[in-house]
C-alpha atoms as a PDB file:
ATOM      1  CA  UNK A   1      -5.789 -24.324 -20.116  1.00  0.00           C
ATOM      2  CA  UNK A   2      -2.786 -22.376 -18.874  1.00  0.00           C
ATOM      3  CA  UNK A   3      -2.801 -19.779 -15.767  1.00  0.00           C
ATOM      4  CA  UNK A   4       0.016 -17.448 -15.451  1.00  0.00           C
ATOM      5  CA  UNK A   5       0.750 -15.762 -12.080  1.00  0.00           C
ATOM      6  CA  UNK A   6       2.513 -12.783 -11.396  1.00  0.00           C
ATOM      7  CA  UNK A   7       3.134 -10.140  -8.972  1.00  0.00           C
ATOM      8  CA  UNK A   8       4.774 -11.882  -6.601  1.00  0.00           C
ATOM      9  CA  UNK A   9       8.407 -10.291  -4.992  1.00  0.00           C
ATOM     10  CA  UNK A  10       9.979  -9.279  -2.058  1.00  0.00           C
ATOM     11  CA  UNK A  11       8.305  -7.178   0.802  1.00  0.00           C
ATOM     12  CA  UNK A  12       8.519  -6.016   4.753  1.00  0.00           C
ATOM     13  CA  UNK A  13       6.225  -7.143   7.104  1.00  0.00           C
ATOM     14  CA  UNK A  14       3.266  -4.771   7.129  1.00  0.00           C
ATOM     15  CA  UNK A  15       3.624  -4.289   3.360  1.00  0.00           C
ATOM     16  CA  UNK A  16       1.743  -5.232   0.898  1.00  0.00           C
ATOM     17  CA  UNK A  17       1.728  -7.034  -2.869  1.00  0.00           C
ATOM     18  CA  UNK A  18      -1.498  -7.436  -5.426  1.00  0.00           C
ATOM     19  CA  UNK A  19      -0.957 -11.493  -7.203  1.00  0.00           C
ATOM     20  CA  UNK A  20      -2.565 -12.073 -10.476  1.00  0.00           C
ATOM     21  CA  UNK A  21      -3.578 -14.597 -12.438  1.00  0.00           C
ATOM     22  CA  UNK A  22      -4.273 -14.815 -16.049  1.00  0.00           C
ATOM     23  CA  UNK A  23      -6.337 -17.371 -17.801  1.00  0.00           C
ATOM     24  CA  UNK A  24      -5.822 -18.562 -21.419  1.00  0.00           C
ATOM     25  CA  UNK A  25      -9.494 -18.748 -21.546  1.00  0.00           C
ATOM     26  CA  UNK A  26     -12.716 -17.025 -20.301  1.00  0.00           C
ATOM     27  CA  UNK A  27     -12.675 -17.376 -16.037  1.00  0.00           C
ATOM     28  CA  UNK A  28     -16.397 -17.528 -16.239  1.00  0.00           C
ATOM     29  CA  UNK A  29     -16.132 -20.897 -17.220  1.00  0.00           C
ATOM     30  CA  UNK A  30     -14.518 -22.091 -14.760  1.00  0.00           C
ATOM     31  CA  UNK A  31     -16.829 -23.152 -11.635  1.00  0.00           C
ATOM     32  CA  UNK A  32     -13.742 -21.929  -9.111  1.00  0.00           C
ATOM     33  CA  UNK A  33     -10.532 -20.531  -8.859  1.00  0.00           C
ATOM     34  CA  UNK A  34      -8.024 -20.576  -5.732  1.00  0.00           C
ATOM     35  CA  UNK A  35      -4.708 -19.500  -4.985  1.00  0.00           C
ATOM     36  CA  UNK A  36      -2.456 -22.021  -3.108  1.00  0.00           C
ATOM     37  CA  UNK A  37       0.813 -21.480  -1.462  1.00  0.00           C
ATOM     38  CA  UNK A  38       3.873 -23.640  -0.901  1.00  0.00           C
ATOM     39  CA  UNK A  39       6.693 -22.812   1.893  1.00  0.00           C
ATOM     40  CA  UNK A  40       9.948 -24.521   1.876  1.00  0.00           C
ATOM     41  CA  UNK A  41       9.541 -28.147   3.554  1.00  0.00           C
ATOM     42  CA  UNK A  42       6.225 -27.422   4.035  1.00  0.00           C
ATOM     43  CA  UNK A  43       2.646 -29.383   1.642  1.00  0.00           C
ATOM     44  CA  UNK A  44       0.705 -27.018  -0.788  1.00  0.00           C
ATOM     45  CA  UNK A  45      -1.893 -25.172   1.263  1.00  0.00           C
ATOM     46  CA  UNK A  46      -5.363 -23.525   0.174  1.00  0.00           C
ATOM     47  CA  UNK A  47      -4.820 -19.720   0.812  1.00  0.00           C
ATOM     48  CA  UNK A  48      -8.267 -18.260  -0.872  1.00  0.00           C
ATOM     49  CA  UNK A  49     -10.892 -19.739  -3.447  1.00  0.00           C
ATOM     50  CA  UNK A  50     -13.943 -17.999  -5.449  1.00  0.00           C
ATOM     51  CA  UNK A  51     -16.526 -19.255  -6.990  1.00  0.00           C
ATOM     52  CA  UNK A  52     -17.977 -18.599 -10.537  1.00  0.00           C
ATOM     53  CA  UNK A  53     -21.034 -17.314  -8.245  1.00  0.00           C
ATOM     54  CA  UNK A  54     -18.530 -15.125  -6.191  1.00  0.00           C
ATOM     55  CA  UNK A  55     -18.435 -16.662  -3.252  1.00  0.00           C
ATOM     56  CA  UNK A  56     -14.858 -16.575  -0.993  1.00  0.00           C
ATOM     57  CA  UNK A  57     -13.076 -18.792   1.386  1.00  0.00           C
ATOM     58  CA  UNK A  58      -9.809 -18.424   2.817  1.00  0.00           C
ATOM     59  CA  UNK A  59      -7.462 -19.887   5.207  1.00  0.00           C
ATOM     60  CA  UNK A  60      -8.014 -19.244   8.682  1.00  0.00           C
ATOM     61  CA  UNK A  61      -4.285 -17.531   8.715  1.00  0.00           C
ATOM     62  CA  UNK A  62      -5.364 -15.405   5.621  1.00  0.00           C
ATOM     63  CA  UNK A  63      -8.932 -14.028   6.833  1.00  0.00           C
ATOM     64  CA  UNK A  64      -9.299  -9.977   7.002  1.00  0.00           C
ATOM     65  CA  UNK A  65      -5.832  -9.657   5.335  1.00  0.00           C
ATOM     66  CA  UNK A  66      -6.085 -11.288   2.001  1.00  0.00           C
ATOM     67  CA  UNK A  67      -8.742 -10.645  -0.601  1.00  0.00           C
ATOM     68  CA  UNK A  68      -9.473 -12.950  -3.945  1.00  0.00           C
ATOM     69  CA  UNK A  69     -11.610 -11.488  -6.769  1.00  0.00           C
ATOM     70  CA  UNK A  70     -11.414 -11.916 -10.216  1.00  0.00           C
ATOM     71  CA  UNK A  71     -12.395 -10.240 -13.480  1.00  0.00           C
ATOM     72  CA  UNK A  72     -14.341 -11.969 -15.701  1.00  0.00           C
ATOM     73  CA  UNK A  73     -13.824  -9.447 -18.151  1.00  0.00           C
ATOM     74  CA  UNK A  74     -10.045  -9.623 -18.287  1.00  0.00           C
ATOM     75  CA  UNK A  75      -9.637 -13.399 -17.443  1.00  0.00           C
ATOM     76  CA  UNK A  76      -8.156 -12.537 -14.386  1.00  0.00           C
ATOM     77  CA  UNK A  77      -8.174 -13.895 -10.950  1.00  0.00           C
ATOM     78  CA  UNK A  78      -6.428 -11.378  -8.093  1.00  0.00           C
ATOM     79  CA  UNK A  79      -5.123 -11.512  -5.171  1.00  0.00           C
ATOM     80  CA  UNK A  80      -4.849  -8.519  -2.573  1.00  0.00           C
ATOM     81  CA  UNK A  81      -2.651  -8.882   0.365  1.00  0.00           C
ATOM     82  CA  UNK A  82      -2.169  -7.073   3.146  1.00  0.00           C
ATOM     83  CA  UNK A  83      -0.309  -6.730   6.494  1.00  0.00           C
ATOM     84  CA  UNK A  84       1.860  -9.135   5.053  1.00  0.00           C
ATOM     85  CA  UNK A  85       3.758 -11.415   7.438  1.00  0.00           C
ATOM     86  CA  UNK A  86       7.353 -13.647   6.989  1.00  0.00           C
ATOM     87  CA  UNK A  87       4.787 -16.549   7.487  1.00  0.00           C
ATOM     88  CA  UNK A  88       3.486 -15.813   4.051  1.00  0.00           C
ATOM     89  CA  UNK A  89       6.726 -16.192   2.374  1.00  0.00           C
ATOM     90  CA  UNK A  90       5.915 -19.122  -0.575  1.00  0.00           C
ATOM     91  CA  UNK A  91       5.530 -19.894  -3.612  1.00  0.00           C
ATOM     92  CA  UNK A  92       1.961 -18.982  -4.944  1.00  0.00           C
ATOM     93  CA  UNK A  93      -0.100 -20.273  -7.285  1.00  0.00           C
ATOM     94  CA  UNK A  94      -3.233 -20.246  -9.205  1.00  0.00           C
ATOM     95  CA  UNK A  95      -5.621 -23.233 -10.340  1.00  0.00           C
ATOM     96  CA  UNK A  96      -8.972 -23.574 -11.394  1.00  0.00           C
ATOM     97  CA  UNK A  97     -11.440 -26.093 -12.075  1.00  0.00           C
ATOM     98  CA  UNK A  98     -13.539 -26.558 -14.995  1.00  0.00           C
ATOM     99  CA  UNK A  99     -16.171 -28.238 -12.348  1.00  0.00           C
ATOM    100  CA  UNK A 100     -16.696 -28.228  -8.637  1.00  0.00           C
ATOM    101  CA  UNK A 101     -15.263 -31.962  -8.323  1.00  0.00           C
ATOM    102  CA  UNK A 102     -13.143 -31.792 -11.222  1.00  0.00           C
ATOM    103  CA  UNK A 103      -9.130 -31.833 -10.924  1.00  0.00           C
ATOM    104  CA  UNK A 104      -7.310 -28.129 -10.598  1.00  0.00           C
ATOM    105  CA  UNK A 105      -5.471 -26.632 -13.774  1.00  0.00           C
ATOM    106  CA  UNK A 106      -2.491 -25.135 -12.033  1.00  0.00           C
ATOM    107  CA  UNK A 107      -0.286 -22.323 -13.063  1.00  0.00           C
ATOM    108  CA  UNK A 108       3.304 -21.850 -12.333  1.00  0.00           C
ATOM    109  CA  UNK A 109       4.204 -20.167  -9.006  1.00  0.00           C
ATOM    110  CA  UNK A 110       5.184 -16.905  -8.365  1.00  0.00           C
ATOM    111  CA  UNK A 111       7.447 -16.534  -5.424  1.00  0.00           C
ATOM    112  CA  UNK A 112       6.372 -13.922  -2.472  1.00  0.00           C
ATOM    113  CA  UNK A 113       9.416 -13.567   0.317  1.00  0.00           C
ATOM    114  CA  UNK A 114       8.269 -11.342   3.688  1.00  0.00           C
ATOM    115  CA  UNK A 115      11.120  -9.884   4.993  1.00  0.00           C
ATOM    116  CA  UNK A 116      10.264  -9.406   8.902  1.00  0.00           C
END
């Protein structure tokens, strides 16, 4: 399996960039999706996940500014974000999961950089 992100790039605070994700294979087959982040010095954190049911969680620090949805049609997992903050600078990527307690496939990162 292979996920490639993109999207990712340089914006203000208040501004706002659209991540993607693109699966090598059908996203309906995968039971979830998710879209972690990295900052420097900092562990990999959850940012959003979606089911293959459409159901959506996200990080307490993300909630009412980030949206995850994906496109079963065009094997393609999104992320909207909004009212961006320096805190979101990272590196982002996407994984999914064949199964609910299986491992993640990851993709490489795409690097987002807030600019305050």
């Amino acid at each position: 399996v292979q996920l490639q992100a993109s999207g990712g790039g340089l914006a203000q605070a208040g501004g706002s960039l659209r991540l993607s994700c693109v699966a090598s294979r059908r996203t309906f087959e995968f039971a979830s999706m998710a879209w972690y982040r990295q900052a420097p010095g900092k562990e990999r954190e959850l940012v959003a996940s979606i089911t293959r049911g459409g159901t959506t969680n996200y990080a307490d620090i993300v909630k009412g500014r980030f949206t995850i949805s994906r496109d079963n049609a065009k094997n393609t997992m999104n992320l909207q974000m909004n009212t961006l903050k320096p805190e979101d600078t990272a590196v982002y990527y996407c994984a999914a999961k064949s199964i609910v307690t299986g491992p993640n496939y990851w993709g490489h990162g795409t690097l987002v950089t807030v600019s305050s």
